[in-house]
C-alpha atoms as a PDB file:
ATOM      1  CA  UNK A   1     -10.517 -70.865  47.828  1.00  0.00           C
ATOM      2  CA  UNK A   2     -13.881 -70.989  45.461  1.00  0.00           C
ATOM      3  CA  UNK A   3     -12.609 -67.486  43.588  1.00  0.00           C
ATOM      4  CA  UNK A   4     -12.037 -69.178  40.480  1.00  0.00           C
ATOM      5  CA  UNK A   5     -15.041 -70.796  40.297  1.00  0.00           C
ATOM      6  CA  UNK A   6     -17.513 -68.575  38.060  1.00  0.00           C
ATOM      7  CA  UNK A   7     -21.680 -69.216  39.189  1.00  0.00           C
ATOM      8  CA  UNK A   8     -23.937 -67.788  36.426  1.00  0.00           C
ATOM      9  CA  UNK A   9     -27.231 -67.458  38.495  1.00  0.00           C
ATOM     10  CA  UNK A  10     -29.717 -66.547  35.536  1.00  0.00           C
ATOM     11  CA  UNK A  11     -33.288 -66.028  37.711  1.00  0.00           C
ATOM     12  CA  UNK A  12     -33.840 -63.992  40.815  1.00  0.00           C
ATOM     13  CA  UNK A  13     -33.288 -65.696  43.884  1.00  0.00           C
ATOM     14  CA  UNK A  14     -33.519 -64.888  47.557  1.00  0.00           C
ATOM     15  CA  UNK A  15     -30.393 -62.609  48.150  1.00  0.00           C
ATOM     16  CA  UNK A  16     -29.493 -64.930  51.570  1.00  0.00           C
ATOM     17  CA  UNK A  17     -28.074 -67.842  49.299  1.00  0.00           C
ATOM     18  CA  UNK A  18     -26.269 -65.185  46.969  1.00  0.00           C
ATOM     19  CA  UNK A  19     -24.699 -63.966  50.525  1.00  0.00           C
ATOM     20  CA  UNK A  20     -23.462 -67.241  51.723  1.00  0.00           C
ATOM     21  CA  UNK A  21     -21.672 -67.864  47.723  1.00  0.00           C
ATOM     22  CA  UNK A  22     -19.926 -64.577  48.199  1.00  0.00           C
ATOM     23  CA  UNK A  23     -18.642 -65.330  51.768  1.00  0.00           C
ATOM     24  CA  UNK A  24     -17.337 -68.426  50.577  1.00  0.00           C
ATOM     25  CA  UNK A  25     -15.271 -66.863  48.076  1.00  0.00           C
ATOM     26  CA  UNK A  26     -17.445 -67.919  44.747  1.00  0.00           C
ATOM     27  CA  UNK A  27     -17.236 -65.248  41.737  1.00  0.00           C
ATOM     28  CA  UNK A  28     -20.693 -64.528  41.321  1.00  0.00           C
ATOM     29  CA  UNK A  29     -22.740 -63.095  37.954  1.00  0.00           C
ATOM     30  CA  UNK A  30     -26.409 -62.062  38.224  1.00  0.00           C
ATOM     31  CA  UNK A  31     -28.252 -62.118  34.900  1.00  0.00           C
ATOM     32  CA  UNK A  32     -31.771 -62.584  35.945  1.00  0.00           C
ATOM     33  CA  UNK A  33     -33.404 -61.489  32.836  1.00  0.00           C
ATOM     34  CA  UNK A  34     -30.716 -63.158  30.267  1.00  0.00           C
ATOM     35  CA  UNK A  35     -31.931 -64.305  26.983  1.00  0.00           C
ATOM     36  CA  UNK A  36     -31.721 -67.500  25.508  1.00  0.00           C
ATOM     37  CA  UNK A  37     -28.975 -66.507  23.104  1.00  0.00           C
ATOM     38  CA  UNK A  38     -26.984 -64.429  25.625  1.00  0.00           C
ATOM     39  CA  UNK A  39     -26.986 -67.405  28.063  1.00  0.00           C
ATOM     40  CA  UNK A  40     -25.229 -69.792  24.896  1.00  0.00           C
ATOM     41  CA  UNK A  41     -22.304 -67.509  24.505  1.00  0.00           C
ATOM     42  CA  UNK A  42     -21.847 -66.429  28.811  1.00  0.00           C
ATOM     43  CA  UNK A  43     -21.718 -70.535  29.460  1.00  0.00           C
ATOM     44  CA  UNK A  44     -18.873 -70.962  28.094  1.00  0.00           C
ATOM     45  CA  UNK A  45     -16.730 -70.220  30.825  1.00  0.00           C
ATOM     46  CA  UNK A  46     -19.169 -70.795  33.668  1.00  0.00           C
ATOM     47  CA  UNK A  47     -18.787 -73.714  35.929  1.00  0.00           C
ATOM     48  CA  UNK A  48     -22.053 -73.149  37.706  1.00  0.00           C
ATOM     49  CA  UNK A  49     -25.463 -72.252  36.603  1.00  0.00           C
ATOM     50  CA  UNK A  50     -28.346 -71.553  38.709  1.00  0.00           C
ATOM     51  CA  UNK A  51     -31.672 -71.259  37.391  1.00  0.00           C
ATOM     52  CA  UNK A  52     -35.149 -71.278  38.648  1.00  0.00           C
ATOM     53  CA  UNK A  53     -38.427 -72.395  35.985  1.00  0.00           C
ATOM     54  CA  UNK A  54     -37.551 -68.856  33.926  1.00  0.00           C
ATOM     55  CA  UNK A  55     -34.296 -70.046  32.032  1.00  0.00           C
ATOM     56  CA  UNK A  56     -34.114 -73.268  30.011  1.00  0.00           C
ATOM     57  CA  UNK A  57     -30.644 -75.555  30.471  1.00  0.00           C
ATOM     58  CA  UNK A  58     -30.916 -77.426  27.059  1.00  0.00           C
ATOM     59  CA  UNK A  59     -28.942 -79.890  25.654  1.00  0.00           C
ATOM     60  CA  UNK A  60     -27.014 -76.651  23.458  1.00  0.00           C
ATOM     61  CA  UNK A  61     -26.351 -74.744  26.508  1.00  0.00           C
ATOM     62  CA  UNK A  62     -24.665 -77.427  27.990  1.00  0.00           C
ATOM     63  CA  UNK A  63     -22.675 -78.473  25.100  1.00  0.00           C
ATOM     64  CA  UNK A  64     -21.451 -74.905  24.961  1.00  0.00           C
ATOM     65  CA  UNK A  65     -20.486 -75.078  29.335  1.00  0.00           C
ATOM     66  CA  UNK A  66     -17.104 -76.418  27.971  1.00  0.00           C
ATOM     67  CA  UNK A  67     -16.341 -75.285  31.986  1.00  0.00           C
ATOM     68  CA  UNK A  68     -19.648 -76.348  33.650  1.00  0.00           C
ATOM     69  CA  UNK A  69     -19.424 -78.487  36.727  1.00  0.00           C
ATOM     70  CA  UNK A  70     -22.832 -77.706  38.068  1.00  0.00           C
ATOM     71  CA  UNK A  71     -26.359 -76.929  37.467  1.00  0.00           C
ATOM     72  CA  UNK A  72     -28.425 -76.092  40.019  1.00  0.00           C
ATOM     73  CA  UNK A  73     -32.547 -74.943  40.167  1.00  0.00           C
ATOM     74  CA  UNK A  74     -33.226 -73.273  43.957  1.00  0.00           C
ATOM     75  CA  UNK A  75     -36.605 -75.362  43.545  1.00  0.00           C
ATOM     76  CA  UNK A  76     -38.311 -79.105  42.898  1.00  0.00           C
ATOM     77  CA  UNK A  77     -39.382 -79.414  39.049  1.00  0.00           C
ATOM     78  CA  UNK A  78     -36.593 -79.854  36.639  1.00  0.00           C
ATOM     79  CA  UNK A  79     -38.665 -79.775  33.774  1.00  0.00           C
ATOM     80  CA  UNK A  80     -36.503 -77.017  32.609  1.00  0.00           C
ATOM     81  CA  UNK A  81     -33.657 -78.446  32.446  1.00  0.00           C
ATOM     82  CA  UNK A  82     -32.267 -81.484  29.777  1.00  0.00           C
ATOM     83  CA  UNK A  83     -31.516 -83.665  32.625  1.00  0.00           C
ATOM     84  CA  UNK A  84     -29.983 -86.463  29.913  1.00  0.00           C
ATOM     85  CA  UNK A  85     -27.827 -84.418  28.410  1.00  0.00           C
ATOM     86  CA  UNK A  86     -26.251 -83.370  31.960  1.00  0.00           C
ATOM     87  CA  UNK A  87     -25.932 -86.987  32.780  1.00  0.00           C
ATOM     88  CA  UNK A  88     -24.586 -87.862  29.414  1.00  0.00           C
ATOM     89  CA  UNK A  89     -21.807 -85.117  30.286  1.00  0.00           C
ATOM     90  CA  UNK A  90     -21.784 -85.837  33.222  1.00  0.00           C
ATOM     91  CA  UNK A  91     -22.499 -83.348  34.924  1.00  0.00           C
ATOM     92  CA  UNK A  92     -24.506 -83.022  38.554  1.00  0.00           C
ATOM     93  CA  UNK A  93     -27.886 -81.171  38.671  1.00  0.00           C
ATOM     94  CA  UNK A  94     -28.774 -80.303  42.083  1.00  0.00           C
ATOM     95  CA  UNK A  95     -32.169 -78.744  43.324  1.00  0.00           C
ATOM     96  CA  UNK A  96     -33.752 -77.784  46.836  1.00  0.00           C
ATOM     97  CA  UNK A  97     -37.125 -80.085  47.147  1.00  0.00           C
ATOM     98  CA  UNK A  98     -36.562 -79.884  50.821  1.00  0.00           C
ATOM     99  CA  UNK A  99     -37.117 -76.067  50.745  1.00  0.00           C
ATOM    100  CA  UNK A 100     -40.716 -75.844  49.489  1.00  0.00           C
ATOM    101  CA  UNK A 101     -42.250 -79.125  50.851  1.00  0.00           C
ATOM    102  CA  UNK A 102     -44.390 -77.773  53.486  1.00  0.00           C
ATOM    103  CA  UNK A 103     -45.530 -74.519  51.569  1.00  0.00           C
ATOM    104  CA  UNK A 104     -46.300 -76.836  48.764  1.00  0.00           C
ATOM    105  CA  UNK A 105     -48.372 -79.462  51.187  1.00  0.00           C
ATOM    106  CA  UNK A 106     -50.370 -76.328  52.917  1.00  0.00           C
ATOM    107  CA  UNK A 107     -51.135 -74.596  49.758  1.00  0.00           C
ATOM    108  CA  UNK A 108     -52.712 -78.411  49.144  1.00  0.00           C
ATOM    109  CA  UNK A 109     -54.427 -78.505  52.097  1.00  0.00           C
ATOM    110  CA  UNK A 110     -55.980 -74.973  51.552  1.00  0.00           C
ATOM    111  CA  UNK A 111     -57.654 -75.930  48.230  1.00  0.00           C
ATOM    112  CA  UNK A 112     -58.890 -79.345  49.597  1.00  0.00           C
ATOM    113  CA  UNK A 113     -60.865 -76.533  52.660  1.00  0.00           C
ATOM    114  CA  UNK A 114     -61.397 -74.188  49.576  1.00  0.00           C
ATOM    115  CA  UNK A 115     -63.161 -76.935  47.690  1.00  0.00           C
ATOM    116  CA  UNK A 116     -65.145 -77.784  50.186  1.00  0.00           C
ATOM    117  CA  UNK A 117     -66.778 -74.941  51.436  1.00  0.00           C
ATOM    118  CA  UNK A 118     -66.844 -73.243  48.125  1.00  0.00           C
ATOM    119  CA  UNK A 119     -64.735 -70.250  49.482  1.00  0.00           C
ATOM    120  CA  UNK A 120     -63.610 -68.970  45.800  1.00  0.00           C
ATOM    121  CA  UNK A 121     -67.379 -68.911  44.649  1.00  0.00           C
ATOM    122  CA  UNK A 122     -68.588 -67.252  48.449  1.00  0.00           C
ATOM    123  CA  UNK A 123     -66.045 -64.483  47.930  1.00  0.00           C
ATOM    124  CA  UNK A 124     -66.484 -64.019  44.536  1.00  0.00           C
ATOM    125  CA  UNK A 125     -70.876 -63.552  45.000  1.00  0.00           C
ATOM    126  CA  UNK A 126     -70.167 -61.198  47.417  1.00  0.00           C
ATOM    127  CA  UNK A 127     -67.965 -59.210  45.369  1.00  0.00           C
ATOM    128  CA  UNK A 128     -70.521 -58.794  42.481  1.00  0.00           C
ATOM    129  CA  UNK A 129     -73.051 -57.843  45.842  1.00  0.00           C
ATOM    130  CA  UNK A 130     -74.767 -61.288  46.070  1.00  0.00           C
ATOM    131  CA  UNK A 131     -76.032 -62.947  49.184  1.00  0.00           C
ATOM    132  CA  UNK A 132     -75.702 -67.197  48.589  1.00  0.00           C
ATOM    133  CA  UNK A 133     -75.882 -68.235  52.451  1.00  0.00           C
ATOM    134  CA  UNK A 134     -78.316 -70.539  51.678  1.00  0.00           C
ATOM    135  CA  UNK A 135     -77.394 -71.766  48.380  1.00  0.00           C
ATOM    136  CA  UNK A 136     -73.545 -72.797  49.421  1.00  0.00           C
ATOM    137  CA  UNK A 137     -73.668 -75.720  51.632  1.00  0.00           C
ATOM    138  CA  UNK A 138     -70.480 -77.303  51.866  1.00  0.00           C
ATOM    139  CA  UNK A 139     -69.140 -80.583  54.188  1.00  0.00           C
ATOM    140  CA  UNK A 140     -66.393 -80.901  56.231  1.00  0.00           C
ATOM    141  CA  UNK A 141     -63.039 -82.253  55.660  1.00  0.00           C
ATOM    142  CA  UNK A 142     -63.208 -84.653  58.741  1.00  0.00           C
ATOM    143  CA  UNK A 143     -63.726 -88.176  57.956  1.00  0.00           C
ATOM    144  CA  UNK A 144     -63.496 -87.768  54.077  1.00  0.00           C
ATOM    145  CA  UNK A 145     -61.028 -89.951  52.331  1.00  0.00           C
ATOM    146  CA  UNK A 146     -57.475 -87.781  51.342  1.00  0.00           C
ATOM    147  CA  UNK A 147     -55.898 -89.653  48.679  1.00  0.00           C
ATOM    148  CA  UNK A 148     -52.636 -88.756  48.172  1.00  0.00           C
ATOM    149  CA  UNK A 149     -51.013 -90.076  44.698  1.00  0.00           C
ATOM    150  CA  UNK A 150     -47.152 -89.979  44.960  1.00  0.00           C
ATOM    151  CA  UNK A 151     -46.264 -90.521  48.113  1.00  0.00           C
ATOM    152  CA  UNK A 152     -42.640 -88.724  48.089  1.00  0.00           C
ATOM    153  CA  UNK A 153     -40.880 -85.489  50.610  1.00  0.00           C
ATOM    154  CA  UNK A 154     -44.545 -83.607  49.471  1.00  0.00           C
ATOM    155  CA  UNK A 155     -46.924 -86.292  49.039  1.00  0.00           C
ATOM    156  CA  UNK A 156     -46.239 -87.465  53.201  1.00  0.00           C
ATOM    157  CA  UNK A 157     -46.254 -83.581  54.775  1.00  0.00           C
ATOM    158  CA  UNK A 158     -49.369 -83.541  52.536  1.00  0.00           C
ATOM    159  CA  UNK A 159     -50.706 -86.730  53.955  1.00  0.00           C
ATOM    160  CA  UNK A 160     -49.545 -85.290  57.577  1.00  0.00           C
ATOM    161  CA  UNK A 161     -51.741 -82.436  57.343  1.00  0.00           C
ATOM    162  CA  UNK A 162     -54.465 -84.363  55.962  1.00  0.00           C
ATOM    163  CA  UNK A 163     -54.448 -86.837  58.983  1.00  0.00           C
ATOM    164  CA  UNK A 164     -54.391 -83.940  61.622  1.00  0.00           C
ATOM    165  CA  UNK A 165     -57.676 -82.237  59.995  1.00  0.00           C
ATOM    166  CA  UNK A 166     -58.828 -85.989  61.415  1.00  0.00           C
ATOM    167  CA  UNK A 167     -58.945 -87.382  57.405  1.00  0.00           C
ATOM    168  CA  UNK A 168     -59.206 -91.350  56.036  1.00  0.00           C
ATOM    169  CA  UNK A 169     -55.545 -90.729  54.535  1.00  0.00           C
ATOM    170  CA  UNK A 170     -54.699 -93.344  51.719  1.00  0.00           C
ATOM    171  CA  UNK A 171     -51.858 -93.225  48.790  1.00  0.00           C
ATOM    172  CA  UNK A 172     -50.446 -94.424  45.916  1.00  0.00           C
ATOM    173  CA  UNK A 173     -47.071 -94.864  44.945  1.00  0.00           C
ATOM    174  CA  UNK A 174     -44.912 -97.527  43.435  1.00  0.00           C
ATOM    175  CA  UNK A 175     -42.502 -98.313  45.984  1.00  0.00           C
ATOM    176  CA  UNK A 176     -43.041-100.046  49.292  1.00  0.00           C
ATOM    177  CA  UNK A 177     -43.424 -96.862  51.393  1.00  0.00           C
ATOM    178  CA  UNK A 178     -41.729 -96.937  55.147  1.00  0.00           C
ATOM    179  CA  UNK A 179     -44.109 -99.090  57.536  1.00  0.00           C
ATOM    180  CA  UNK A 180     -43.096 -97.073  60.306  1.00  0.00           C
ATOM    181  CA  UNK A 181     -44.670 -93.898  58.688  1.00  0.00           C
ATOM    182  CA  UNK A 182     -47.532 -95.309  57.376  1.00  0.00           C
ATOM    183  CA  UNK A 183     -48.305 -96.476  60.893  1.00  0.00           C
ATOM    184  CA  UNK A 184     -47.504 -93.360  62.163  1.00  0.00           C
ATOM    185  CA  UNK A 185     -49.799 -91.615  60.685  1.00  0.00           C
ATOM    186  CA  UNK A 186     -52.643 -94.125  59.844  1.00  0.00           C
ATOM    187  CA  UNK A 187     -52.069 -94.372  56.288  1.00  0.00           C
ATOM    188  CA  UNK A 188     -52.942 -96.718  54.242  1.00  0.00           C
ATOM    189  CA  UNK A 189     -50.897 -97.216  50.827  1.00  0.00           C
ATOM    190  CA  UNK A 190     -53.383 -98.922  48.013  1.00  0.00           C
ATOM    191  CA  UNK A 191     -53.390 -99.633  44.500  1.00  0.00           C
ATOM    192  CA  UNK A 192     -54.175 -96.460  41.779  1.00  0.00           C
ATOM    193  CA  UNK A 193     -57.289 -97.474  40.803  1.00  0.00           C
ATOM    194  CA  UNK A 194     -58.252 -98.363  44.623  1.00  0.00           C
ATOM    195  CA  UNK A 195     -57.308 -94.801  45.686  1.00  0.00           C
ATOM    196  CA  UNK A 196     -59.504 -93.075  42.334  1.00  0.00           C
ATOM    197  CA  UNK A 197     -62.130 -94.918  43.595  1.00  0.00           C
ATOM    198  CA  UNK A 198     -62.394 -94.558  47.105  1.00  0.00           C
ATOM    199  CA  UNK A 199     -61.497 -90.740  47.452  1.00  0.00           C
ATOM    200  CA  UNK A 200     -63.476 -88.158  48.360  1.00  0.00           C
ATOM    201  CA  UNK A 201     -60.143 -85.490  47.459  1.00  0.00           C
ATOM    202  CA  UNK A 202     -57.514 -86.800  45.522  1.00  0.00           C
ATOM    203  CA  UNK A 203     -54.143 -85.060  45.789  1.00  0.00           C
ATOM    204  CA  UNK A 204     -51.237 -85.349  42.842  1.00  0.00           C
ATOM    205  CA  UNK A 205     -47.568 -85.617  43.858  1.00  0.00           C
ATOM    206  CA  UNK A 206     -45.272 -86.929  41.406  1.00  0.00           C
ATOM    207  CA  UNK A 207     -43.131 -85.171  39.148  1.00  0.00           C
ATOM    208  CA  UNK A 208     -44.003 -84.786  35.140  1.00  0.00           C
ATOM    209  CA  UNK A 209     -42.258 -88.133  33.531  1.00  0.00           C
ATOM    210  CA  UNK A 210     -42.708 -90.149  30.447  1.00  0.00           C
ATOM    211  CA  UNK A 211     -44.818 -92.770  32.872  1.00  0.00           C
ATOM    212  CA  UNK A 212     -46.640 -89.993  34.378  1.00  0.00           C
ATOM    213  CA  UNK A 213     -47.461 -87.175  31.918  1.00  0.00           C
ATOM    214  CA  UNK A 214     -51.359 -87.958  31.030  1.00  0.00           C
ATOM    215  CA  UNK A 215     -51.951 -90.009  33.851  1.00  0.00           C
ATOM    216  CA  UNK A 216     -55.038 -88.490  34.801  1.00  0.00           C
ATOM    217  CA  UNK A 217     -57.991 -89.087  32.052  1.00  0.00           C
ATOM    218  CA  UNK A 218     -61.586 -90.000  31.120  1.00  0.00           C
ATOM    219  CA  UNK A 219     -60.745 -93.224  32.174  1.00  0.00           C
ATOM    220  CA  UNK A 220     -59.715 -91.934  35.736  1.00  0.00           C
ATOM    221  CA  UNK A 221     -62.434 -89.756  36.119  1.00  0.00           C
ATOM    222  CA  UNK A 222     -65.048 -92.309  35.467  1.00  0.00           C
ATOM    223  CA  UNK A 223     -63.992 -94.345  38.326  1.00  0.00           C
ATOM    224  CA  UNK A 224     -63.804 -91.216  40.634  1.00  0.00           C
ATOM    225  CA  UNK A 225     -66.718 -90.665  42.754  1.00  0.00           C
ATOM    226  CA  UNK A 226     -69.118 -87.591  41.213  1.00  0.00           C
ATOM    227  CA  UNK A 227     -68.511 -85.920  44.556  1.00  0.00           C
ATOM    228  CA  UNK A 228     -64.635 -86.342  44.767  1.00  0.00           C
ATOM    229  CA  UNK A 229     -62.274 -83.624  44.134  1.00  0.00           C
ATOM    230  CA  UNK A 230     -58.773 -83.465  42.027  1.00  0.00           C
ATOM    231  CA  UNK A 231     -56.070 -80.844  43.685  1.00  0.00           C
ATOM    232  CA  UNK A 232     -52.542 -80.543  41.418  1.00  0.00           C
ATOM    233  CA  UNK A 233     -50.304 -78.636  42.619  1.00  0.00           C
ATOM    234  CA  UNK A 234     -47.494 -80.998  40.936  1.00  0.00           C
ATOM    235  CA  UNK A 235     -46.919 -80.471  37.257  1.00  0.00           C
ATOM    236  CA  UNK A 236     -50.025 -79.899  35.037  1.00  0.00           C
ATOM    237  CA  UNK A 237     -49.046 -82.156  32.467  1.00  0.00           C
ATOM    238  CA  UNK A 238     -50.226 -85.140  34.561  1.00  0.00           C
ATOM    239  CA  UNK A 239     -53.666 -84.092  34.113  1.00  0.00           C
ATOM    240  CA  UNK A 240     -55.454 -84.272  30.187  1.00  0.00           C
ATOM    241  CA  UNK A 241     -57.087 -80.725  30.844  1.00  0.00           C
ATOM    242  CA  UNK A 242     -59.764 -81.598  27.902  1.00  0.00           C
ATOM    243  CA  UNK A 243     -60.814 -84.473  29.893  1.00  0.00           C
ATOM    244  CA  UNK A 244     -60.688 -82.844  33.503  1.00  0.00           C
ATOM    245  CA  UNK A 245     -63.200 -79.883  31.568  1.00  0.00           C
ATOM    246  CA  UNK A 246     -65.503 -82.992  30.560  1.00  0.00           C
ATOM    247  CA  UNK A 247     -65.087 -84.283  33.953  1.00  0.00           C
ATOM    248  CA  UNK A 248     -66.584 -81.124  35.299  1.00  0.00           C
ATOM    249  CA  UNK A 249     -69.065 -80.190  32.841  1.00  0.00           C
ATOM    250  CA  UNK A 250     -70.456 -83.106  33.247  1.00  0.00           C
ATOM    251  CA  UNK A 251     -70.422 -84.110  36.483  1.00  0.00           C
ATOM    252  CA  UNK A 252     -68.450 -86.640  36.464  1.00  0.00           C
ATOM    253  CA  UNK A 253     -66.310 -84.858  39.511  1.00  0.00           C
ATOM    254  CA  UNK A 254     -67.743 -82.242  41.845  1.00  0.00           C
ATOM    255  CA  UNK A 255     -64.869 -80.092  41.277  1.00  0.00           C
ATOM    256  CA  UNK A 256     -60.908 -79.019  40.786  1.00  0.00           C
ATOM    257  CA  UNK A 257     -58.499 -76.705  41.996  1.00  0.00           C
ATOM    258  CA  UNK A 258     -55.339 -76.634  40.071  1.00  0.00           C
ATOM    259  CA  UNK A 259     -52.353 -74.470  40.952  1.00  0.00           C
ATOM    260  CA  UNK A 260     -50.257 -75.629  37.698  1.00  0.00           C
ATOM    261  CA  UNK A 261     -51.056 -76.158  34.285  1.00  0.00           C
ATOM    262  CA  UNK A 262     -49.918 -77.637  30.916  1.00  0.00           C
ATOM    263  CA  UNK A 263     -48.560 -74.419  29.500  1.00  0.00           C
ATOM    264  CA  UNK A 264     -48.198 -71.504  32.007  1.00  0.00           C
ATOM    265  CA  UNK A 265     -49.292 -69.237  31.977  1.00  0.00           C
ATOM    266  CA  UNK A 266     -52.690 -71.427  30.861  1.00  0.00           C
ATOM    267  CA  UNK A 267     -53.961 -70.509  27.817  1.00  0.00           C
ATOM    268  CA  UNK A 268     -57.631 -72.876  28.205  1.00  0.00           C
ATOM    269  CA  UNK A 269     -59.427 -70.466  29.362  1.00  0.00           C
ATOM    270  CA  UNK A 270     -62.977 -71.970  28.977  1.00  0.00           C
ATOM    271  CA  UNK A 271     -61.209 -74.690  31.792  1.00  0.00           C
ATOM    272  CA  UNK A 272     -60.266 -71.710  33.953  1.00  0.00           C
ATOM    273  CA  UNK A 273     -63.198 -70.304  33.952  1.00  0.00           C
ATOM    274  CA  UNK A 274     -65.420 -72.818  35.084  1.00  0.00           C
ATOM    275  CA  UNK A 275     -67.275 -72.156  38.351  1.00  0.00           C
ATOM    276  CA  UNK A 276     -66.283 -75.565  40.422  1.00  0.00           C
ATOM    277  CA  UNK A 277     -62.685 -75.363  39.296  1.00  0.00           C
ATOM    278  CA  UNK A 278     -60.128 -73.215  41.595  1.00  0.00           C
ATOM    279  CA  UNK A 279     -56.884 -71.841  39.802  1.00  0.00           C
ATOM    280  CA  UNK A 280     -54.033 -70.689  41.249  1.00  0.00           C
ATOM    281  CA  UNK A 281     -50.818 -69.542  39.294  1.00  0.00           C
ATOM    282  CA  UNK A 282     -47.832 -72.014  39.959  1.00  0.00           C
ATOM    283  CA  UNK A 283     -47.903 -70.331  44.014  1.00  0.00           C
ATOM    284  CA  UNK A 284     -47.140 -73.639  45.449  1.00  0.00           C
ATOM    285  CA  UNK A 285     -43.285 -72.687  46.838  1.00  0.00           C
ATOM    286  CA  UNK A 286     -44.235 -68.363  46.549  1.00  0.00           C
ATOM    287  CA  UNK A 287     -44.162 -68.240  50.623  1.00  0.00           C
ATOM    288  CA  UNK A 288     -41.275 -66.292  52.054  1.00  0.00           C
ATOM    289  CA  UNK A 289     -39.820 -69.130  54.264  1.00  0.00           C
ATOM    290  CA  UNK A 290     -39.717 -71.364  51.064  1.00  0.00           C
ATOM    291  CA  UNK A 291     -37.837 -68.838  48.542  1.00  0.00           C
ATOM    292  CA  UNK A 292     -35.586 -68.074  51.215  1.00  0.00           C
ATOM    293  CA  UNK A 293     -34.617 -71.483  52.281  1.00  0.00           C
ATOM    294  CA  UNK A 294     -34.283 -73.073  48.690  1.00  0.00           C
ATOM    295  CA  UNK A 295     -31.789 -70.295  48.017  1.00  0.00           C
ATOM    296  CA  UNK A 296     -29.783 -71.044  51.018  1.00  0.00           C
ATOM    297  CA  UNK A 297     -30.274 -74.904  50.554  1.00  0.00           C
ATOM    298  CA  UNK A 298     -28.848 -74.441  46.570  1.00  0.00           C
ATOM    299  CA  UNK A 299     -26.280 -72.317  47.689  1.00  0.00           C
ATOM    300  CA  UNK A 300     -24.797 -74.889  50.783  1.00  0.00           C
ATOM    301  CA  UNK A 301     -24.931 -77.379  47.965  1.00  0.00           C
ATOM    302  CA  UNK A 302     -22.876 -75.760  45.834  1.00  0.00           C
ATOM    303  CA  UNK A 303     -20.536 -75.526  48.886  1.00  0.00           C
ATOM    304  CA  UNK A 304     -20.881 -78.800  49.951  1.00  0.00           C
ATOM    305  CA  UNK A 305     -20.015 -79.856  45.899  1.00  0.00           C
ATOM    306  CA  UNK A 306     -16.931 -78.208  45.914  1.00  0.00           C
ATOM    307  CA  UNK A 307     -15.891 -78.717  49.625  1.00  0.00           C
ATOM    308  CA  UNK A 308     -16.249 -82.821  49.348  1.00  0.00           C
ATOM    309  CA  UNK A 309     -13.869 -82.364  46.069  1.00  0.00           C
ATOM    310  CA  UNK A 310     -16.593 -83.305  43.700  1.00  0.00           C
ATOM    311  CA  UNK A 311     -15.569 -81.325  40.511  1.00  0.00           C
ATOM    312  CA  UNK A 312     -13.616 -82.332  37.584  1.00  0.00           C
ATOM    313  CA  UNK A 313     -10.932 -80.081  38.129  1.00  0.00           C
END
């Protein structure tokens, strides 16, 4: 039924979703390590393209899938992909945020206990054969305020987890955010500058957009608590990284753990290397359960596209 439909997948993904395309009858073509220029010419008679944050989908690639129905990214961020130009030719772009949204909201949680007790600096002393016992006295994460900014599929396990470690859970987001799970849960949604404020750990959730790229500067970190901590594990373009290194050279914030960055791999080192910063690289979805469920989840929507008679054929 799907043998004349052609699915470029141009990044390696889980070899479960690759499984399910080939039982349904898909052609399938695995060029994980294609290059820009090679992926212009092999478009042209694709009509699906899955990619993960490796491959970019710009406006010229699409322009050139004369045959593309599809594109797909077995992951959340589409950063990679010219979303407008899709639209513009109409064309669907489909990704799996519902695969990595717990792996993403414990790797949160883990920094936030990280932070905390210093864990990164405790293994690190005892690496280089020093003793600080006495020197690294952390707090618990009971009671603290957990500000969660974005409160979308992430943002809310986040808050979950938060809640159940017995946290002050508040958030941020635009929208009026379902009563019933705010209740549920004891959360409290407030204004932006409310939640910078009160925090004691403030947690970013929102996806890198004109309105939110920079959203976190000197003017947000002055009216952060000097004991509060910042934890991204969004997109690192919501964060001014010059300003976050002020921040914590100056103790303006007690500290930072970031598991994405402007450019990645990160090239501001002297922000890396500080000692009350924790850096992780991009690891938020890198759990087993997650890679293997975003490549089934892509691949059943690519089913699901073609079953509900959604292309332009």
């Amino acid at each position: 039924m799907n043998s004349d439909k052609k699915i470029l997948i141009c990044d390696k993904i889980e070899p479960e979703g690759i499984d399910l395309l080939l039982k349904s009858g898909f052609n399938i073509v695995e060029r994980p390590s294609i290059t820009p220029d090679e992926l212009l010419d092999e478009i042209k008679d694709v009509n699906v393209v899955v990619v993960r944050s490796r491959t970019k989908i710009t406006e010229s690639v699409i322009t050139n899938g004369k045959n593309l129905q599809l594109i797909c990214r077995p992951g959340t961020g589409l950063d990679n992909i010219d979303t407008s130009s899709a639209k513009e030719h109409d064309i669907p772009v489909l990704n799996s945020v519902e695969a990595s949204t717990n792996a993403v909201a414990e790797l949160t949680i883990s920094l936030a206990v990280s932070l905390s007790r210093s864990i990164s600096l405790a293994d690190q002393a005892m690496k280089n054969g020093e003793w600080l016992k006495n020197s690294l006295l952390g707090s618990e994460l009971r009671g603290k305020v957990f500000g969660v900014i974005g409160l979308g599929r992430i943002g809310r396990r986040t808050g979950i987890l938060a809640s159940a470690l017995e946290m002050n859970v508040i958030g941020f987001e635009k929208e009026i955010v379902d009563p019933e799970y705010l209740n549920k849960y004891n959360i409290q949604q407030v204004e932006f500058d409310e939640l910078l404020s009160k925090s004691d750990f403030i947690s970013l959730h929102l996806p890198a957009t004109p309105e939110t790229i920079h959203m976190i500067g000197k003017k947000q970190f002055e009216l952060m608590k000097n004991t509060a901590f910042i934890i991204n594990t969004a997109r690192g373009q919501l964060i001014i990284e010059s300003d976050l290194y002020d921040a914590l050279t100056n103790n303006k914030i007690a500290g930072a753990a970031l598991d994405v960055f402007e450019t990645e791999p990160p090239t501001n080192s002297k922000l890396i290397k500080l000692k009350n910063l924790i850096a992780t690289p991009h690891i938020g979805a890198q759990i087993i359960e997650a890679q293997k469920d975003a490549s089934l989840v892509i691949a059943q929507k690519i089913i699901d596209f073609y079953s509900n008679n959604q292309s332009k054929d």
